[in-house]
C-alpha atoms as a PDB file:
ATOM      1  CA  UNK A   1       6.586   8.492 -14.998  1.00  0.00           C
ATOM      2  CA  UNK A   2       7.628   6.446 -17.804  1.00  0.00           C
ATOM      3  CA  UNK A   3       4.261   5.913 -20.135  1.00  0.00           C
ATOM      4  CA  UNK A   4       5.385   2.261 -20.190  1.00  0.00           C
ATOM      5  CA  UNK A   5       3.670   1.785 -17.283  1.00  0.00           C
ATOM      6  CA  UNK A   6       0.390   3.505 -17.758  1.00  0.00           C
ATOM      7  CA  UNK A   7      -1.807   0.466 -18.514  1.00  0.00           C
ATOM      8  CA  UNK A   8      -3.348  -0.672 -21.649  1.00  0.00           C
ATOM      9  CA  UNK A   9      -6.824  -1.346 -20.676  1.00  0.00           C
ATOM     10  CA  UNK A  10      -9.434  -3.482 -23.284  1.00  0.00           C
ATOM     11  CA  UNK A  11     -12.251  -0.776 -21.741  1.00  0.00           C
ATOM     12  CA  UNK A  12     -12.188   2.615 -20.456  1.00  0.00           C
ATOM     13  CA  UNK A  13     -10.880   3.060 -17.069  1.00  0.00           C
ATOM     14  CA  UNK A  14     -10.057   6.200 -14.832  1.00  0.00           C
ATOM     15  CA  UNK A  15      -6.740   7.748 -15.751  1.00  0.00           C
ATOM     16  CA  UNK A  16      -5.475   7.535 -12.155  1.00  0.00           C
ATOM     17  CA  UNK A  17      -6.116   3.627 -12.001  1.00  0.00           C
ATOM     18  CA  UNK A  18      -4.591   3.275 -15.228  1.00  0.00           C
ATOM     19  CA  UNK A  19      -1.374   5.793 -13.433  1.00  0.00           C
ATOM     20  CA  UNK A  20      -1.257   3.439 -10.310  1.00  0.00           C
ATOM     21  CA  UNK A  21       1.444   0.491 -10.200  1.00  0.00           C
ATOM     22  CA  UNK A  22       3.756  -0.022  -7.645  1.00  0.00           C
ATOM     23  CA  UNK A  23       7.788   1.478  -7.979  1.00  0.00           C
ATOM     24  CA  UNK A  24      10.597  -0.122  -5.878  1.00  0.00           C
ATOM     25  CA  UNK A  25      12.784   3.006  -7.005  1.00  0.00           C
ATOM     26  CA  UNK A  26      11.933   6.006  -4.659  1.00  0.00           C
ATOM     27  CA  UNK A  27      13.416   9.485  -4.475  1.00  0.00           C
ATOM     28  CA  UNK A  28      15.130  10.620  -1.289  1.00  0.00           C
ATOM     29  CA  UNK A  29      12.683  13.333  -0.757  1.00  0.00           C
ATOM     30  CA  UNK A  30      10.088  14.294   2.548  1.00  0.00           C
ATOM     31  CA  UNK A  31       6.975  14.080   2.877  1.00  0.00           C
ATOM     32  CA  UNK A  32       5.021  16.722   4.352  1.00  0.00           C
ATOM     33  CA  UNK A  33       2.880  15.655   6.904  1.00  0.00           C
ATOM     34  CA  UNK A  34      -0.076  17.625   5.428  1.00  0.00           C
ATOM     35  CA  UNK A  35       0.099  15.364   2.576  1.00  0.00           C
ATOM     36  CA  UNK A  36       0.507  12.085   4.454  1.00  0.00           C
ATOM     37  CA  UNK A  37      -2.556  13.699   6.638  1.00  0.00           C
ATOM     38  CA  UNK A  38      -4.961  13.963   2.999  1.00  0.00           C
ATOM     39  CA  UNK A  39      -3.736  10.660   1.776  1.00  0.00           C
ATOM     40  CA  UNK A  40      -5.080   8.906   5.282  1.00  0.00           C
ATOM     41  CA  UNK A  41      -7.888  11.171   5.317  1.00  0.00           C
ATOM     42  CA  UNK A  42      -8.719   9.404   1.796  1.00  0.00           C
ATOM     43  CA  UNK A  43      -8.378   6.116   3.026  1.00  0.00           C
ATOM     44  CA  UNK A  44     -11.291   6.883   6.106  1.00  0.00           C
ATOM     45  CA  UNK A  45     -13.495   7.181   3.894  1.00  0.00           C
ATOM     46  CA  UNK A  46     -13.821   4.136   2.484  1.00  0.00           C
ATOM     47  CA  UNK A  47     -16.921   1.821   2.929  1.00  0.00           C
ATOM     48  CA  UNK A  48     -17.163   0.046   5.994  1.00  0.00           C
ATOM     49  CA  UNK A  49     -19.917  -1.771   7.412  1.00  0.00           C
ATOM     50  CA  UNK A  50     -21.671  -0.006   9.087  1.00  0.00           C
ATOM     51  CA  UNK A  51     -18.800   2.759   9.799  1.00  0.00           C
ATOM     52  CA  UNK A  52     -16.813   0.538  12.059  1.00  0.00           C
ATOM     53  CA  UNK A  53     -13.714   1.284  10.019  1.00  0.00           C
ATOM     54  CA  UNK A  54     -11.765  -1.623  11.220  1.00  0.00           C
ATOM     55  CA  UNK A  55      -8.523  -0.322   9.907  1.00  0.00           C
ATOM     56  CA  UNK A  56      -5.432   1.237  11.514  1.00  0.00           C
ATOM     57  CA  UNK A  57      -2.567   2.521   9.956  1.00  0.00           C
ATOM     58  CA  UNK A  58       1.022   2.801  12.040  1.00  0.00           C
ATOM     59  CA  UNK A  59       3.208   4.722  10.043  1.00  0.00           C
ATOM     60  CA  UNK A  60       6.844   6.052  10.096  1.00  0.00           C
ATOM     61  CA  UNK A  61       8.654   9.350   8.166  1.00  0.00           C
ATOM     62  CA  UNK A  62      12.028   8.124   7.277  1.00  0.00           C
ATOM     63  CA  UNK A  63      15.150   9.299   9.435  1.00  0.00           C
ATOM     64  CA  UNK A  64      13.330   8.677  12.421  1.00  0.00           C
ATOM     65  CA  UNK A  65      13.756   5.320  14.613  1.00  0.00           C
ATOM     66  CA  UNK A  66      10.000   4.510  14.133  1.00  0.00           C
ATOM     67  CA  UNK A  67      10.814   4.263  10.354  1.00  0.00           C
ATOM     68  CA  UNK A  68      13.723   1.702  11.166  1.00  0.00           C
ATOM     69  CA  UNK A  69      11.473  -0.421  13.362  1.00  0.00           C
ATOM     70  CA  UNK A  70       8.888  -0.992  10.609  1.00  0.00           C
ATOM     71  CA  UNK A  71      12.023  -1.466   8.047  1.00  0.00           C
ATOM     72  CA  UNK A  72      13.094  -4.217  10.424  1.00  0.00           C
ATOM     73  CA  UNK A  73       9.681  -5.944   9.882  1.00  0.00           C
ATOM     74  CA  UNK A  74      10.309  -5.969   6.278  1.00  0.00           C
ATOM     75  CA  UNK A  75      11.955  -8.997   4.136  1.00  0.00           C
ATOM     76  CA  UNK A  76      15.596  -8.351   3.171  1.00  0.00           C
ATOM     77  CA  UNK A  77      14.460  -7.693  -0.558  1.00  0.00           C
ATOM     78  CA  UNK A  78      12.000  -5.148   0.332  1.00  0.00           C
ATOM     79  CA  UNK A  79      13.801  -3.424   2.746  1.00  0.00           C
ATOM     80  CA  UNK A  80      16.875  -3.166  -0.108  1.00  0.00           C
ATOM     81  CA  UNK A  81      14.527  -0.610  -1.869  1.00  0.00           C
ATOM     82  CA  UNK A  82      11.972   0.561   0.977  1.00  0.00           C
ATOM     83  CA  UNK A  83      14.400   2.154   2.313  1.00  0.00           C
ATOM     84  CA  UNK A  84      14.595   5.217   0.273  1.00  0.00           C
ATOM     85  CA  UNK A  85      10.705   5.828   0.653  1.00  0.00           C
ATOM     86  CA  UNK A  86       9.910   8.847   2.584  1.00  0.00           C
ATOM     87  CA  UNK A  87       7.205   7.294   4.601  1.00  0.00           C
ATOM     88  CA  UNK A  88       6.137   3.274   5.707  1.00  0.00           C
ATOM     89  CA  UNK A  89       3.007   2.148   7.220  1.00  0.00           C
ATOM     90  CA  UNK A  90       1.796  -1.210   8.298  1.00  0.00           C
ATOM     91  CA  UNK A  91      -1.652  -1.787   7.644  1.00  0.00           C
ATOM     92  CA  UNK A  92      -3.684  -3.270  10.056  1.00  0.00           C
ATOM     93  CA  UNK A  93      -7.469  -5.038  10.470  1.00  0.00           C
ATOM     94  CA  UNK A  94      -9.098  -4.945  13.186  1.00  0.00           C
ATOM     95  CA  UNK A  95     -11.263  -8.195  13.133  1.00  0.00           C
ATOM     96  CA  UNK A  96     -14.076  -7.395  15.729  1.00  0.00           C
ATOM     97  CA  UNK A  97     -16.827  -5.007  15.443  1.00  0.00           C
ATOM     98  CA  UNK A  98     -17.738  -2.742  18.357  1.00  0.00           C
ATOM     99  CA  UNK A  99     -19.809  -4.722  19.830  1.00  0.00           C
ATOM    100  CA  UNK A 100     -17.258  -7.583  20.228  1.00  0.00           C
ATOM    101  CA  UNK A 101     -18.817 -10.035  17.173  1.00  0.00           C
ATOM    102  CA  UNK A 102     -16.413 -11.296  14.276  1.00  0.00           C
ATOM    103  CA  UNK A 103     -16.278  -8.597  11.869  1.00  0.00           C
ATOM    104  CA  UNK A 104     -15.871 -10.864   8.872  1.00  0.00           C
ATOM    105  CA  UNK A 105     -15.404  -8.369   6.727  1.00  0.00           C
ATOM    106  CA  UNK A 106     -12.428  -6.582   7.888  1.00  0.00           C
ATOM    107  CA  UNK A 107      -9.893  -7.456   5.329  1.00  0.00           C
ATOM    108  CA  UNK A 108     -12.349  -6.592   2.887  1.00  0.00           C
ATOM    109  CA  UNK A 109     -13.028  -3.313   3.989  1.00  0.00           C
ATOM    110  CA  UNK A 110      -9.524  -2.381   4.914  1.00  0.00           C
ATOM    111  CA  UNK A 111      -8.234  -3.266   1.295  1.00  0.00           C
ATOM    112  CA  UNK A 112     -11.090  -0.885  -0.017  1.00  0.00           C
ATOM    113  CA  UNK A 113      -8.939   1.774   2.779  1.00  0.00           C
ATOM    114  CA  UNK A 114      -6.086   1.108   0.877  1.00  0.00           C
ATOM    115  CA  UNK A 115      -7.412   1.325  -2.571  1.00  0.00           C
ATOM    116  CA  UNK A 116      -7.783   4.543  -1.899  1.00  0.00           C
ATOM    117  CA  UNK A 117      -5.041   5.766   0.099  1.00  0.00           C
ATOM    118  CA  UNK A 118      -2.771   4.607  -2.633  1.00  0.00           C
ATOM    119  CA  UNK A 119      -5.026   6.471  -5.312  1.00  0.00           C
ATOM    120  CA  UNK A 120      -5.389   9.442  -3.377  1.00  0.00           C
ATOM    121  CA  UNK A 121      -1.548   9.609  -2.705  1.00  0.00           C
ATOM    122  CA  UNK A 122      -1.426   8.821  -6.636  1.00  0.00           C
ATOM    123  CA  UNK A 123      -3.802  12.081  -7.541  1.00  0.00           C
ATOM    124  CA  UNK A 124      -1.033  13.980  -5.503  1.00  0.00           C
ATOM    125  CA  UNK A 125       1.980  12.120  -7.481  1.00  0.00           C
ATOM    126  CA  UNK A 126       3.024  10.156  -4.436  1.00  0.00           C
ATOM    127  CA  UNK A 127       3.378   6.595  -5.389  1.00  0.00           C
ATOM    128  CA  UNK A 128       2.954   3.323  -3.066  1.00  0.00           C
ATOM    129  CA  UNK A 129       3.987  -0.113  -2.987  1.00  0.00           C
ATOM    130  CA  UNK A 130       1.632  -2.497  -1.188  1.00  0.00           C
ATOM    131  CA  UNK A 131       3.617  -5.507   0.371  1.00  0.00           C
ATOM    132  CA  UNK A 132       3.397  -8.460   1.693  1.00  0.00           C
ATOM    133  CA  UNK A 133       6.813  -8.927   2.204  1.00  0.00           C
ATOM    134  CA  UNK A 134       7.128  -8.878   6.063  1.00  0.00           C
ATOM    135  CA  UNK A 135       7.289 -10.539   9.380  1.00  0.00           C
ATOM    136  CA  UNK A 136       3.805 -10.691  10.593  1.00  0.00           C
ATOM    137  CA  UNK A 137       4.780 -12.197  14.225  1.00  0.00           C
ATOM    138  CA  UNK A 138       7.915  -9.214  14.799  1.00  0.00           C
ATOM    139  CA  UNK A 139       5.456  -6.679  13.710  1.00  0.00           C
ATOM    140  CA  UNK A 140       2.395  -7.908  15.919  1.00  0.00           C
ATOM    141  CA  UNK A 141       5.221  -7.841  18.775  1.00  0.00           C
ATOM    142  CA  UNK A 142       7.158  -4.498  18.317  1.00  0.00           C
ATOM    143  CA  UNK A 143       3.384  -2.608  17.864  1.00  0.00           C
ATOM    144  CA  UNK A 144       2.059  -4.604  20.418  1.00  0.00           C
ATOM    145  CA  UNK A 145      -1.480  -5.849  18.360  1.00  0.00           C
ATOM    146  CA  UNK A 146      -3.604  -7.760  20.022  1.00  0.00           C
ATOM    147  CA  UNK A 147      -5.165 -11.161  19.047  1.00  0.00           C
ATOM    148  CA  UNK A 148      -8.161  -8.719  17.365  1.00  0.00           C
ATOM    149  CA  UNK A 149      -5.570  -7.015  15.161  1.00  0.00           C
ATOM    150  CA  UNK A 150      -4.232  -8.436  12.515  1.00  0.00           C
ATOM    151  CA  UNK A 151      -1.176  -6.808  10.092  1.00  0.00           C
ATOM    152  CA  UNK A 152      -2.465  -7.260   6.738  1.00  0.00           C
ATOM    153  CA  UNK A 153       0.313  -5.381   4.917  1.00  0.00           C
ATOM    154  CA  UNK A 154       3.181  -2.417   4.366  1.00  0.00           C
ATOM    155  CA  UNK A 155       2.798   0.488   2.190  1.00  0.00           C
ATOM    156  CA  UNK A 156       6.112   2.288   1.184  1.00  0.00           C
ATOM    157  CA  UNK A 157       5.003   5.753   0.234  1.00  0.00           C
ATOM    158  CA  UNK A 158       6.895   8.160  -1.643  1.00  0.00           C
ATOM    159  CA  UNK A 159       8.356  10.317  -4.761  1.00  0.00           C
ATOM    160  CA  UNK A 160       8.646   7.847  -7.981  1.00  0.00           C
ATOM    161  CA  UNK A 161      12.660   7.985  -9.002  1.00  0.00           C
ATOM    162  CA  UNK A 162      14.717   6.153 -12.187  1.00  0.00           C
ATOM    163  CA  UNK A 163      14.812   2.681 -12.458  1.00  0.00           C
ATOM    164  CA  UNK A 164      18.455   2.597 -12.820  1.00  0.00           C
ATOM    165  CA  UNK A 165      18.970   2.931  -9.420  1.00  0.00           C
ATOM    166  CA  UNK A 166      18.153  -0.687  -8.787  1.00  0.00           C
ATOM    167  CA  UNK A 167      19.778  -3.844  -8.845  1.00  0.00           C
ATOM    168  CA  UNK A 168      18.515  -6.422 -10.958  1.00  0.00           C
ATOM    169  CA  UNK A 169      15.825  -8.333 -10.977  1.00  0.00           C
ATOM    170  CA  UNK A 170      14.239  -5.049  -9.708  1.00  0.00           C
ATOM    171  CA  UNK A 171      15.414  -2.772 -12.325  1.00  0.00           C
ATOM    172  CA  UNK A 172      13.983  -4.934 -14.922  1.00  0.00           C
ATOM    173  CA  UNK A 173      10.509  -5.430 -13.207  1.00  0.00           C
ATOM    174  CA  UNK A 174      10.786  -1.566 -12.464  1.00  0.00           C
ATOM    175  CA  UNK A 175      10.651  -1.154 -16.790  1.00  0.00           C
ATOM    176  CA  UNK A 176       8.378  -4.265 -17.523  1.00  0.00           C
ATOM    177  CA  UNK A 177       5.116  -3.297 -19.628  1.00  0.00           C
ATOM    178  CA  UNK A 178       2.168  -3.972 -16.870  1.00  0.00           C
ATOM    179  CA  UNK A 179      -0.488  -6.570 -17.573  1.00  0.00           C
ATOM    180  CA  UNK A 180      -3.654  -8.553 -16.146  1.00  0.00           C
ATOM    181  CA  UNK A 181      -5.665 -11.049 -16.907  1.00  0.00           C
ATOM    182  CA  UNK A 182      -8.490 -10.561 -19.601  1.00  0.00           C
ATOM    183  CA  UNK A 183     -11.870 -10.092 -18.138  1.00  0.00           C
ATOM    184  CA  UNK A 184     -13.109 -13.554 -19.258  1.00  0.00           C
ATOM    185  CA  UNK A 185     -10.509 -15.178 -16.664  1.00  0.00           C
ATOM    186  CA  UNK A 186     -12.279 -13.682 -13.577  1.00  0.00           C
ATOM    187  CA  UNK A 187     -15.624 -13.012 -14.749  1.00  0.00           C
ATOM    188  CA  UNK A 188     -18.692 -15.084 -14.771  1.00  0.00           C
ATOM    189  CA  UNK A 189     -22.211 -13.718 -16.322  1.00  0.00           C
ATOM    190  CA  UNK A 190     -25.163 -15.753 -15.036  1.00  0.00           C
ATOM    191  CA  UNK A 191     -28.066 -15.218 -16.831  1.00  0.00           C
END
């Protein structure tokens, strides 16, 4: 991994979250199952209210016909580097608890899911790439999700290749020096 991409933080931070960004440039390579298996393992224990864990994951090893279905869900940008990523998963809420009420808190808890699937899968140098980059209706309608489900986003998962690989403008945004906003622009201290 190029240390270009390793983030400058203004305070200390976990190594791994300053490791994790998201690559467009994969490596041709398999992923084991067992792996994939630890990485959603990771992600079920996330907080959830009350343990509903309203998330579900649909995922695909590339080379197999499930893998081109979810491609086919993907904008024609994404799927121009996706495509070399050994495994993709659509993320999805599910937005009623078991009872039947609203679970308004879904999306919340399923990005806390993903959080860490992506930094477990990180800790085991498998990178991800969060997108939002898709066709919500085509993928409700090839998985079949009810009006309870909703696909939130796809994860390309896999082995972390050279940038050179990629056309431009991804190439460049593959070797651009990360950065976020300073604290004071999201941060409000009431006293």
């Amino acid at each position: 991994m190029s240390t270009i991409k390793t983030a400058q933080t203004q305070h200390p931070v976990l190594d791994l979250i300053k490791k994790r960004w998201s690559p467009r440039s994969f490596f041709q390579e398999e992923m084991e199952q067992a792996d994939l298996d630890t990485i959603l393992e990771a992600a079920s224990w996330a907080a959830s209210a009350n343990n509903e864990q309203p998330w579900q994951y649909v995922y695909a090893h590339r080379g197999t016909e499930g893998y081109e279905t979810l491609k086919s869900c993907l904008n024609p940008m994404n799927q121009t580097w996706a495509k070399d990523s050994a495994v993709l998963i659509a993320a999805i809420a599910r937005k009623t608890f078991a009872s039947g009420d609203d679970n308004k808190w879904a999306l919340h808890d399923l990005g806390m899911a993903n959080a860490q699937l992506l930094l477990q899968a990180l800790s085991m140098n498998i990178y991800g790439h969060p997108m939002a980059g898709f066709n919500r209706e085509k993928l409700s309608e090839l998985l079949s999700l009810n009006e309870q489900q909703e696909a939130v986003c796809m994860i390309a998962l896999g082995f972390l290749d050279i940038p050179d690989k990629l056309d431009e403008p991804l190439r460049s945004r593959e070797t651009q020096v990360r950065q976020r906003k300073p604290l004071t622009a999201f941060t409000t201290l009431l006293s």
